[in-house]
C-alpha atoms as a PDB file:
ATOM      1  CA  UNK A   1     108.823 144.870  52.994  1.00  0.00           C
ATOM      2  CA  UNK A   2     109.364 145.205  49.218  1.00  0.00           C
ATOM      3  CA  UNK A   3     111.074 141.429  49.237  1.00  0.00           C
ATOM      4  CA  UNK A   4     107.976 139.885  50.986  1.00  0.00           C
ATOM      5  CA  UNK A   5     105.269 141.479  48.416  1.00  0.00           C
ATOM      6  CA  UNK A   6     107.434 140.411  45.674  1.00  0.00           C
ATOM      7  CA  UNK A   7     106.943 136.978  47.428  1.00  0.00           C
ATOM      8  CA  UNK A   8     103.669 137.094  47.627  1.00  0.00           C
ATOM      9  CA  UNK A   9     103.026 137.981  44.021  1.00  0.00           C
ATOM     10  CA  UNK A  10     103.923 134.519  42.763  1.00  0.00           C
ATOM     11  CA  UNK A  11     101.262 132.158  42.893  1.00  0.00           C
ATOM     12  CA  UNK A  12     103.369 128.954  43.401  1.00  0.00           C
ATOM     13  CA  UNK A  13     104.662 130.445  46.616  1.00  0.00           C
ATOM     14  CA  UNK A  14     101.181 131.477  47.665  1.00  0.00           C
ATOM     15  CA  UNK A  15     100.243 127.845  47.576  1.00  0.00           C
ATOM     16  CA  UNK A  16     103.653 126.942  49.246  1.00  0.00           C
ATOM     17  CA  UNK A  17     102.836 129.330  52.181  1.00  0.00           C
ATOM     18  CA  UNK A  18      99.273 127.709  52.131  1.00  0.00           C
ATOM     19  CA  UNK A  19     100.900 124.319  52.689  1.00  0.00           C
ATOM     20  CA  UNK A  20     102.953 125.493  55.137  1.00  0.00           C
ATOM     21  CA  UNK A  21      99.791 126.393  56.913  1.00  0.00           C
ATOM     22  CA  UNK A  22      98.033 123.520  56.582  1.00  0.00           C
ATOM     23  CA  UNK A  23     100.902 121.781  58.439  1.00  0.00           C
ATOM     24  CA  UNK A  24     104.589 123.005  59.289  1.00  0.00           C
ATOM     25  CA  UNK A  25     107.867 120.940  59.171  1.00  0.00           C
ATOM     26  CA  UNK A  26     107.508 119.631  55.563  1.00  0.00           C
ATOM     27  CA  UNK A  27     110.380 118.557  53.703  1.00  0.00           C
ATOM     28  CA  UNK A  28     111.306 119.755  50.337  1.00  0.00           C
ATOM     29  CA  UNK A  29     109.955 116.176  48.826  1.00  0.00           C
ATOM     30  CA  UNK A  30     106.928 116.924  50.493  1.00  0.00           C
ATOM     31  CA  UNK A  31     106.321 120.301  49.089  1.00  0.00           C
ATOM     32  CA  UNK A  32     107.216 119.307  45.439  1.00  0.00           C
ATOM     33  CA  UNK A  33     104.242 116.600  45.506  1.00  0.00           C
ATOM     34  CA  UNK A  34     101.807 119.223  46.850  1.00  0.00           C
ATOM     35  CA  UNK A  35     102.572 121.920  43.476  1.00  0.00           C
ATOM     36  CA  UNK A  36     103.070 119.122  41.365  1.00  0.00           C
ATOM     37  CA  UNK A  37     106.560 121.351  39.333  1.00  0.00           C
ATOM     38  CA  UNK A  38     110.137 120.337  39.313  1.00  0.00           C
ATOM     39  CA  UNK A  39     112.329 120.082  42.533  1.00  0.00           C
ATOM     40  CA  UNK A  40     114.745 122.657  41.288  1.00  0.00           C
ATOM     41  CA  UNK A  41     111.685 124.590  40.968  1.00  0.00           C
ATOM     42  CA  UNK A  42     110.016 124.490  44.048  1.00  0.00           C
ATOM     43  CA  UNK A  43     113.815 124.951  45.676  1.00  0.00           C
ATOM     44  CA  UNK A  44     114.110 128.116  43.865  1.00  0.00           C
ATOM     45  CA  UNK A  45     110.475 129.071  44.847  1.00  0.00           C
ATOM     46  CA  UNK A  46     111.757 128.522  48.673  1.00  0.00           C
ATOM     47  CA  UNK A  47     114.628 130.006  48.232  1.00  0.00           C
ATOM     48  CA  UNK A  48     113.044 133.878  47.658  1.00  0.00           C
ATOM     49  CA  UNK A  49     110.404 133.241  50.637  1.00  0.00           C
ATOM     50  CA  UNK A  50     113.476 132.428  52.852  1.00  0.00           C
ATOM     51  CA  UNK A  51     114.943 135.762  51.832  1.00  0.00           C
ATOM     52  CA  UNK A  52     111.595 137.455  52.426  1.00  0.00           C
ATOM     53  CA  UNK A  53     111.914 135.621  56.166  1.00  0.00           C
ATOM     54  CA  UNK A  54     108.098 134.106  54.733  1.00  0.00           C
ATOM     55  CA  UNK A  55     109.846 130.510  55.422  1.00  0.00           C
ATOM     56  CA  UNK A  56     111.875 129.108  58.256  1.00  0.00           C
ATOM     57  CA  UNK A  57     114.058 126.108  57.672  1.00  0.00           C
ATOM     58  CA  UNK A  58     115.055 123.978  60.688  1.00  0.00           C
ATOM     59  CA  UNK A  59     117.866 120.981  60.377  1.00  0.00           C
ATOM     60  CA  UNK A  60     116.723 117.431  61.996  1.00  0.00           C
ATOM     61  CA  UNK A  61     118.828 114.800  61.542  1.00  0.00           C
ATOM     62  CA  UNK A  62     119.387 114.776  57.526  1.00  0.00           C
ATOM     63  CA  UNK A  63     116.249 116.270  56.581  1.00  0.00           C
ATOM     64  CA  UNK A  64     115.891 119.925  56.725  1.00  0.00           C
ATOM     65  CA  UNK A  65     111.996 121.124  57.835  1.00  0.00           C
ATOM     66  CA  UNK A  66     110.770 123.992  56.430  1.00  0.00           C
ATOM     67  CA  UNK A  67     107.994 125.682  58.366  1.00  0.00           C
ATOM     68  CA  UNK A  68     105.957 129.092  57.926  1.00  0.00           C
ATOM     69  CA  UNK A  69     107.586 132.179  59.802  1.00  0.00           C
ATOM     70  CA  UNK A  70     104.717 134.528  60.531  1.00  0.00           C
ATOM     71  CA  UNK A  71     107.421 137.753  61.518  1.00  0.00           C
ATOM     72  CA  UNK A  72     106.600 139.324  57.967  1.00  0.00           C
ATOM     73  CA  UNK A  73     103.102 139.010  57.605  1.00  0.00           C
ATOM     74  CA  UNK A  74     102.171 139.837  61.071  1.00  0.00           C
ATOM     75  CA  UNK A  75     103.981 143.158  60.358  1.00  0.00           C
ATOM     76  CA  UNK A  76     102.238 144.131  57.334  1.00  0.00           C
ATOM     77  CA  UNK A  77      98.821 142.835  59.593  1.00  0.00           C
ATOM     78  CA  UNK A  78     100.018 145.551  61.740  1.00  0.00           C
ATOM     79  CA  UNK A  79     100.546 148.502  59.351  1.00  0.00           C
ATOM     80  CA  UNK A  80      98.280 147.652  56.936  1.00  0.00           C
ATOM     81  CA  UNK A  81      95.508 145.833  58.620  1.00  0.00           C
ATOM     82  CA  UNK A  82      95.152 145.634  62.259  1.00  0.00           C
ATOM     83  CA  UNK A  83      94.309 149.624  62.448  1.00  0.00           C
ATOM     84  CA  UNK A  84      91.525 149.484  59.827  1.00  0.00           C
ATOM     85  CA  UNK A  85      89.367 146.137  60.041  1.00  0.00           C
ATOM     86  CA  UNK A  86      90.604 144.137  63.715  1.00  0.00           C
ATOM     87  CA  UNK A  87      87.241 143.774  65.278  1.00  0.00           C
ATOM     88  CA  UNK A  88      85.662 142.728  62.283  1.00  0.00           C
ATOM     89  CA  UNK A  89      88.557 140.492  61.107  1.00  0.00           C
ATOM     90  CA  UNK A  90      88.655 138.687  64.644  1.00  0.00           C
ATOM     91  CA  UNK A  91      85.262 137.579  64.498  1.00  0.00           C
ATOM     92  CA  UNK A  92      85.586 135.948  61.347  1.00  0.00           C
ATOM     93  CA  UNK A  93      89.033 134.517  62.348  1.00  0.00           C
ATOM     94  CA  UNK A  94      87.273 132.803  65.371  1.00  0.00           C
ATOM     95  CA  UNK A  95      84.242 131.753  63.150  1.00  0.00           C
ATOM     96  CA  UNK A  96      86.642 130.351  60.882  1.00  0.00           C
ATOM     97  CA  UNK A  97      88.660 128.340  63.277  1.00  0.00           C
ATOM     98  CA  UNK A  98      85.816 126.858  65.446  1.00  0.00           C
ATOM     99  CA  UNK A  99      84.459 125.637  62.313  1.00  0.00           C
ATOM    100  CA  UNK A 100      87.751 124.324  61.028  1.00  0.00           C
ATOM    101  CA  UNK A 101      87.848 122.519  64.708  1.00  0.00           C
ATOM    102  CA  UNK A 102      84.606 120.884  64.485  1.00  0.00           C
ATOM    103  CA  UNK A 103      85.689 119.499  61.068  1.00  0.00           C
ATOM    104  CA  UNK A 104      89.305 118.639  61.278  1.00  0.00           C
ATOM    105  CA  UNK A 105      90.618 115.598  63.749  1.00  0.00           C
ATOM    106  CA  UNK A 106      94.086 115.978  64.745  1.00  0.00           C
ATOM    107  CA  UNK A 107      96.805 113.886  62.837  1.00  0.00           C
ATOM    108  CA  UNK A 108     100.091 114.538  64.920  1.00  0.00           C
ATOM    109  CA  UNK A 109     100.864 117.562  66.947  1.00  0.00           C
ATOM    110  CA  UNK A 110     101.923 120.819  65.505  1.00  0.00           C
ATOM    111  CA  UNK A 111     104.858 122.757  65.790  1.00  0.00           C
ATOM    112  CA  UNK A 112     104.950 126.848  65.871  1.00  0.00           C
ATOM    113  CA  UNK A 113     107.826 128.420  64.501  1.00  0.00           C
ATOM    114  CA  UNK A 114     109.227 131.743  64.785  1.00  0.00           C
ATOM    115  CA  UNK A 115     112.006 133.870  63.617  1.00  0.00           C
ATOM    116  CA  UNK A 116     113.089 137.442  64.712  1.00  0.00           C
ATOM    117  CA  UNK A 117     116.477 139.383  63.916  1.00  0.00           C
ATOM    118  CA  UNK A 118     117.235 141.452  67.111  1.00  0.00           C
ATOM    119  CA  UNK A 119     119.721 144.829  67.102  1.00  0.00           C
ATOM    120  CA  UNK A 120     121.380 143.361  70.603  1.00  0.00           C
ATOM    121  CA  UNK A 121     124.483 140.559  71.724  1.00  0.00           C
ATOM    122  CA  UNK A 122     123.327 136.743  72.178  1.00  0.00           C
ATOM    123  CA  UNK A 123     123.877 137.236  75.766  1.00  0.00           C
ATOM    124  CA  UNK A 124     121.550 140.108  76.159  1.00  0.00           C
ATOM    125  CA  UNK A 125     119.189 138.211  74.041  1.00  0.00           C
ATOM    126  CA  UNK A 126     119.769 134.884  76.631  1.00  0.00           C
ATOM    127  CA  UNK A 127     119.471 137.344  80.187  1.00  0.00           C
ATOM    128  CA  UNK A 128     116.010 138.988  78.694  1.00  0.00           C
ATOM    129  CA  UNK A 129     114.976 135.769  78.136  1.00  0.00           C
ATOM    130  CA  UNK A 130     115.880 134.119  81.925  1.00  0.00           C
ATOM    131  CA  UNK A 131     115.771 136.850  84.131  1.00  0.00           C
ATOM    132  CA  UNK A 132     113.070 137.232  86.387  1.00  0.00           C
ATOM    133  CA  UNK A 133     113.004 141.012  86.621  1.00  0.00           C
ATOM    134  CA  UNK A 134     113.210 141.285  82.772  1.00  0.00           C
ATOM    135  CA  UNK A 135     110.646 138.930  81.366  1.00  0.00           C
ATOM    136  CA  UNK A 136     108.177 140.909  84.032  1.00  0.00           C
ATOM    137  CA  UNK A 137     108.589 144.076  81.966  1.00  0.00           C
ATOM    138  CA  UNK A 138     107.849 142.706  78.617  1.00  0.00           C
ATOM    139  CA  UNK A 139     106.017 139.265  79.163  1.00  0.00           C
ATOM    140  CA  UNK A 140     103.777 140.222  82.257  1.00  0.00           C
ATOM    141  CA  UNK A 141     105.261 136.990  83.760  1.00  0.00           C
ATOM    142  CA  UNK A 142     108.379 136.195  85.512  1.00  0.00           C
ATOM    143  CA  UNK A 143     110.280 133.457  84.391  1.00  0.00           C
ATOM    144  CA  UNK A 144     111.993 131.998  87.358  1.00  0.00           C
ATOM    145  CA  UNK A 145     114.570 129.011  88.006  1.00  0.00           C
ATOM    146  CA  UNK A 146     118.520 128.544  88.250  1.00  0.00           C
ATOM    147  CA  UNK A 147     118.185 127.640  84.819  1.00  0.00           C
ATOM    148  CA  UNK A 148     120.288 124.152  85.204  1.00  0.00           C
ATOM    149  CA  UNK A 149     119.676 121.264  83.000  1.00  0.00           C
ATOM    150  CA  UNK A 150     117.478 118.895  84.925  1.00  0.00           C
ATOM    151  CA  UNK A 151     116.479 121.977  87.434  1.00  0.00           C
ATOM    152  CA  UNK A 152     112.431 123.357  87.463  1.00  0.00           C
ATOM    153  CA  UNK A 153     111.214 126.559  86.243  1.00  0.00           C
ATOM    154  CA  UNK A 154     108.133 128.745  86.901  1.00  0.00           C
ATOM    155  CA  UNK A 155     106.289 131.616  84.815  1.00  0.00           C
ATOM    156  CA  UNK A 156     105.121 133.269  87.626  1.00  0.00           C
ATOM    157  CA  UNK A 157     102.494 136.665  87.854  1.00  0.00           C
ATOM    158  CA  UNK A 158     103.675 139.875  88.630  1.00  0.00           C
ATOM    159  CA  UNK A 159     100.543 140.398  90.633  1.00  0.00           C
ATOM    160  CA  UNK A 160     102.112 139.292  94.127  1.00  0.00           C
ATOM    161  CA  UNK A 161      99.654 136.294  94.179  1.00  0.00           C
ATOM    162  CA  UNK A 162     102.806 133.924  93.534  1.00  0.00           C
ATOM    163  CA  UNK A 163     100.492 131.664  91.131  1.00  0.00           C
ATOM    164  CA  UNK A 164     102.982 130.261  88.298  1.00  0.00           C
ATOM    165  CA  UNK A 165     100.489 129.850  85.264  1.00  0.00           C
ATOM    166  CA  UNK A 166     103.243 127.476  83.506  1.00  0.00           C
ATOM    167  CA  UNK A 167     105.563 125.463  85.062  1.00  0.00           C
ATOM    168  CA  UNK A 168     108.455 122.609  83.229  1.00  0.00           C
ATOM    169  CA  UNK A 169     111.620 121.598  83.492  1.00  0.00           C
ATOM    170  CA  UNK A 170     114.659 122.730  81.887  1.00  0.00           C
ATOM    171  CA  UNK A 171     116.420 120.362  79.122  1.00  0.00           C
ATOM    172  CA  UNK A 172     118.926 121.968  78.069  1.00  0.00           C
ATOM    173  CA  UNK A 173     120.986 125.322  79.111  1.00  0.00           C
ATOM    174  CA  UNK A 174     124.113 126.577  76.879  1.00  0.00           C
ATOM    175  CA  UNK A 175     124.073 130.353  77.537  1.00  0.00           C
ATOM    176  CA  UNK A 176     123.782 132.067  75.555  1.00  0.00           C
ATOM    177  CA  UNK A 177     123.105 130.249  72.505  1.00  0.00           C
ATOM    178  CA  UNK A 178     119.984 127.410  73.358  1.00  0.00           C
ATOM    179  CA  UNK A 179     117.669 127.023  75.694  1.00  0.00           C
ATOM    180  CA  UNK A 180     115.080 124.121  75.443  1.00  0.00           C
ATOM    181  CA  UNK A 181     112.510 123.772  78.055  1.00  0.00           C
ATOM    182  CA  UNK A 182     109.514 121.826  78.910  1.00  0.00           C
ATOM    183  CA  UNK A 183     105.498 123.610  79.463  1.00  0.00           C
ATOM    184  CA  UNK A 184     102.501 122.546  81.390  1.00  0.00           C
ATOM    185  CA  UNK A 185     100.157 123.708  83.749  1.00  0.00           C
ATOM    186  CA  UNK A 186     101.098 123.227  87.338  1.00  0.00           C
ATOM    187  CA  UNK A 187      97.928 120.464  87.546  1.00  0.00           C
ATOM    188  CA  UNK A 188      99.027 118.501  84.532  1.00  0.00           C
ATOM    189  CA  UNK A 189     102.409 117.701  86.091  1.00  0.00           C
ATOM    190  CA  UNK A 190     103.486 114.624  86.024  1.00  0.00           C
ATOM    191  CA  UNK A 191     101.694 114.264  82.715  1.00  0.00           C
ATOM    192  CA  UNK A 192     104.158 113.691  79.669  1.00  0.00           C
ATOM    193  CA  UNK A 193     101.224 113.139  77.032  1.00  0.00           C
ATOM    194  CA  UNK A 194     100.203 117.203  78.866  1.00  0.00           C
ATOM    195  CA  UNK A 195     103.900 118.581  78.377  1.00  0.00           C
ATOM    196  CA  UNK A 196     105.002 120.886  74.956  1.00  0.00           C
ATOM    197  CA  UNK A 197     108.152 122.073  74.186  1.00  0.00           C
ATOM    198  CA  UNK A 198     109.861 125.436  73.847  1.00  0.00           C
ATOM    199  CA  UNK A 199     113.557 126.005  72.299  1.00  0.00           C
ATOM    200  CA  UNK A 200     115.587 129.121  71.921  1.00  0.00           C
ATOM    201  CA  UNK A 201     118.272 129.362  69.305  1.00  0.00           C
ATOM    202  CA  UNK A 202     120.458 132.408  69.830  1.00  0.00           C
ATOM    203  CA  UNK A 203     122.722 133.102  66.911  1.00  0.00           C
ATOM    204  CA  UNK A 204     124.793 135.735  66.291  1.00  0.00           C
ATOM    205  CA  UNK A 205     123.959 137.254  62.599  1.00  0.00           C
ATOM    206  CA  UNK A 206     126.304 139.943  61.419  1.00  0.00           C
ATOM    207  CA  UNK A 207     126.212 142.525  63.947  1.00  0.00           C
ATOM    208  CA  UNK A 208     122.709 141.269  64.973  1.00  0.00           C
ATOM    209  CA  UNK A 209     121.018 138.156  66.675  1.00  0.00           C
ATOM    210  CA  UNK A 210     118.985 136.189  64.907  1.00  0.00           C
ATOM    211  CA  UNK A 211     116.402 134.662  67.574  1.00  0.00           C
ATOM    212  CA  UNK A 212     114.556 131.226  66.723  1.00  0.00           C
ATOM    213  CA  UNK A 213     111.281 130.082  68.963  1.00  0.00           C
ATOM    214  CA  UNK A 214     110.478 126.657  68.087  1.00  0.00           C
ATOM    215  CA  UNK A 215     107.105 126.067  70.111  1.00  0.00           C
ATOM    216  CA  UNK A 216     106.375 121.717  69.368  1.00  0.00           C
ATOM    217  CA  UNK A 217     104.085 118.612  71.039  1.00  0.00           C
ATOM    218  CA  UNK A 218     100.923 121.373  70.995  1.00  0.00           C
ATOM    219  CA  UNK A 219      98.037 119.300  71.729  1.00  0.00           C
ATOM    220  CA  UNK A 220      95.629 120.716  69.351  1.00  0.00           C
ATOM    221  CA  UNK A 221      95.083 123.284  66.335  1.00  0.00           C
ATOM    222  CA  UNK A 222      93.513 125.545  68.783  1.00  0.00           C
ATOM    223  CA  UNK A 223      96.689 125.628  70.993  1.00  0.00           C
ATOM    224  CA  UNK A 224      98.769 126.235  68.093  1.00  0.00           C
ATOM    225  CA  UNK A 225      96.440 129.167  66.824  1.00  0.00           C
ATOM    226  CA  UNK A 226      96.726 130.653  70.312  1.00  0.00           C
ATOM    227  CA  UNK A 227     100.618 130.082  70.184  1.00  0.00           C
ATOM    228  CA  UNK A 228     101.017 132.119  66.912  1.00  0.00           C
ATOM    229  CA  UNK A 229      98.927 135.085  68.256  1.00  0.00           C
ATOM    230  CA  UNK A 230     101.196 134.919  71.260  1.00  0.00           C
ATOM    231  CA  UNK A 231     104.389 134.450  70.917  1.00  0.00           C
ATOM    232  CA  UNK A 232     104.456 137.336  67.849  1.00  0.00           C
ATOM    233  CA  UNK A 233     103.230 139.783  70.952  1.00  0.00           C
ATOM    234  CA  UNK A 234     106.457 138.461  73.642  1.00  0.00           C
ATOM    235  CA  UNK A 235     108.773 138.651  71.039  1.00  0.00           C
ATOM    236  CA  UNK A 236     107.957 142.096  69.639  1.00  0.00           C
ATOM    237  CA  UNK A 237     107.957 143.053  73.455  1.00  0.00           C
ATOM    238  CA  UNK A 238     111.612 141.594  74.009  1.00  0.00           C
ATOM    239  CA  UNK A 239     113.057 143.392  70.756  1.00  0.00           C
ATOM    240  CA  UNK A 240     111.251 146.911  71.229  1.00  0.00           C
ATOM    241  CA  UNK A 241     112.596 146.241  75.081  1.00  0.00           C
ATOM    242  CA  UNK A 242     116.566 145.410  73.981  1.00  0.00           C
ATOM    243  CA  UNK A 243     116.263 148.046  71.156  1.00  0.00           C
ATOM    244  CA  UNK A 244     114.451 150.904  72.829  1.00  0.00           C
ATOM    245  CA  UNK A 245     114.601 150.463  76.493  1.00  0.00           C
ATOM    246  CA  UNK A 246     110.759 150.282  76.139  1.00  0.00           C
ATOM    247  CA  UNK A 247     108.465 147.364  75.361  1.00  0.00           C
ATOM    248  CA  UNK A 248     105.181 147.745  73.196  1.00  0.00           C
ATOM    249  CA  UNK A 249     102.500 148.260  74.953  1.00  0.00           C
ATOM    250  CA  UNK A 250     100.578 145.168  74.605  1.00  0.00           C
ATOM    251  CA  UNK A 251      98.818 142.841  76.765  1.00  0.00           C
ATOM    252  CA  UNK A 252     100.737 139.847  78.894  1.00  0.00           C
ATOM    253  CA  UNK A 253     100.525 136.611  77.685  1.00  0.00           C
ATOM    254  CA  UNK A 254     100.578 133.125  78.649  1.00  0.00           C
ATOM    255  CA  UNK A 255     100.207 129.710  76.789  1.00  0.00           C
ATOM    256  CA  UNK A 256      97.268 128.743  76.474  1.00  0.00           C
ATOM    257  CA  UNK A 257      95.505 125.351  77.004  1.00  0.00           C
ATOM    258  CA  UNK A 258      98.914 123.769  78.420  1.00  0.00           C
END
């Protein structure tokens, strides 16, 4: 905690987080033109909000994409925040974003990042992640398929109704490090412009894993604000549940507007 207020101090990396806001998957070019400073600047800048896990880099191609990891800051929203001023805070959040949606037209879809160091082994990591039985406990949904490249897969309710409020298909399987897999709702298949994309990087990190959610193709700012208010909740579930035996006790979740 005492790495991300140090972080936070600086007001260069203040506006670097705010540009990371405004739109993930910048480039380090990119970022240098927004502060107007030196490249070895800005680098060394990104370099102590990657150790405060305040920025996520991910590798495409040649160029490396840096995008805001919200893990940090939701935590200090939790211990800090969340207790005192929530109700109050949410109504202004959703004032704030349905007036940034009646302003704003979309450019290009957005992509949700997020990071999250797990006390477990990458295959763990991979069953709680694929397992029916498992993601019922701490997602409220089961995720169920054979989990073969090319085969389907359903998030299903634990409610007995059998309704699967997400369905895709699976892209890639290569337990238990990645898992990529397409998201829509069951009455949008068929639909590629209706389809976003989920990957799960599962690397080992010391005697840890270090879990990467890449959530891309949303549709819409409002998808991607519901995104990073949900997938913070699962993935706190699936570490208290590896670490503790216990999720959190927080709601179920499922995308939103897919």
């Amino acid at each position: 905690m005492d790495k991300v207020f140090k972080a936070l101090a600086d007001d260069t990396r203040r506006r670097l987080l705010d540009r990371l806001h405004e739109r993930g998957g910048q480039t380090l070019g990119e970022l240098v033109a927004c502060v107007d400073m030196a490249r070895q600047s800005v680098t060394q800048h990104l370099a102590v909000l990657e150790a405060a896990n305040l920025v996520v880099t991910v590798r495409r191609g040649r160029e490396k994409l840096h995008y805001l990891n919200p893990v940090s800051l939701h935590e200090i929203q939790e211990r800090w925040i969340d207790k005192f001023e929530r109700p109050r805070l949410r109504v202004l959040s959703d004032v704030k974003r349905r007036a940034e949606e009646a302003m704003e037209a979309m450019t290009e879809q957005p992509t949700f990042v997020y990071v999250t160091y797990i006390a477990s082994t990458p295959e763990k990591v991979w069953d709680a992640l694929t397992d029916a039985d498992l993601t019922a406990v701490y997602w409220g949904h089961s995720n169920v398929s054979d989990w073969r490249p090319g085969s389907r897969w359903e998030h299903v309710r634990v409610d007995g109704s059998g309704i699967a409020d997400v369905v895709g298909t699976v892209e890639v399987s290569e337990r238990p490090t990645r898992l990529v897999t397409t998201w829509t709702e069951p009455g949008n298949e068929g639909r590629e412009d209706m389809y976003s994309r989920v990957t799960f990087d599962i690397r080992p990190h010391a005697d840890i894993v270090r879990l990467t959610v890449t959530h891309e193709n949303l549709r819409t700012e409002r998808d991607l604000a519901d995104v990073s208010l949900g997938w913070p909740a699962v993935l706190s579930n699936l570490k208290s549940l590896l670490e503790t035996g216990r999720p959190l006790p927080q709601q179920p979740w499922t995308v939103p507007g897919e």
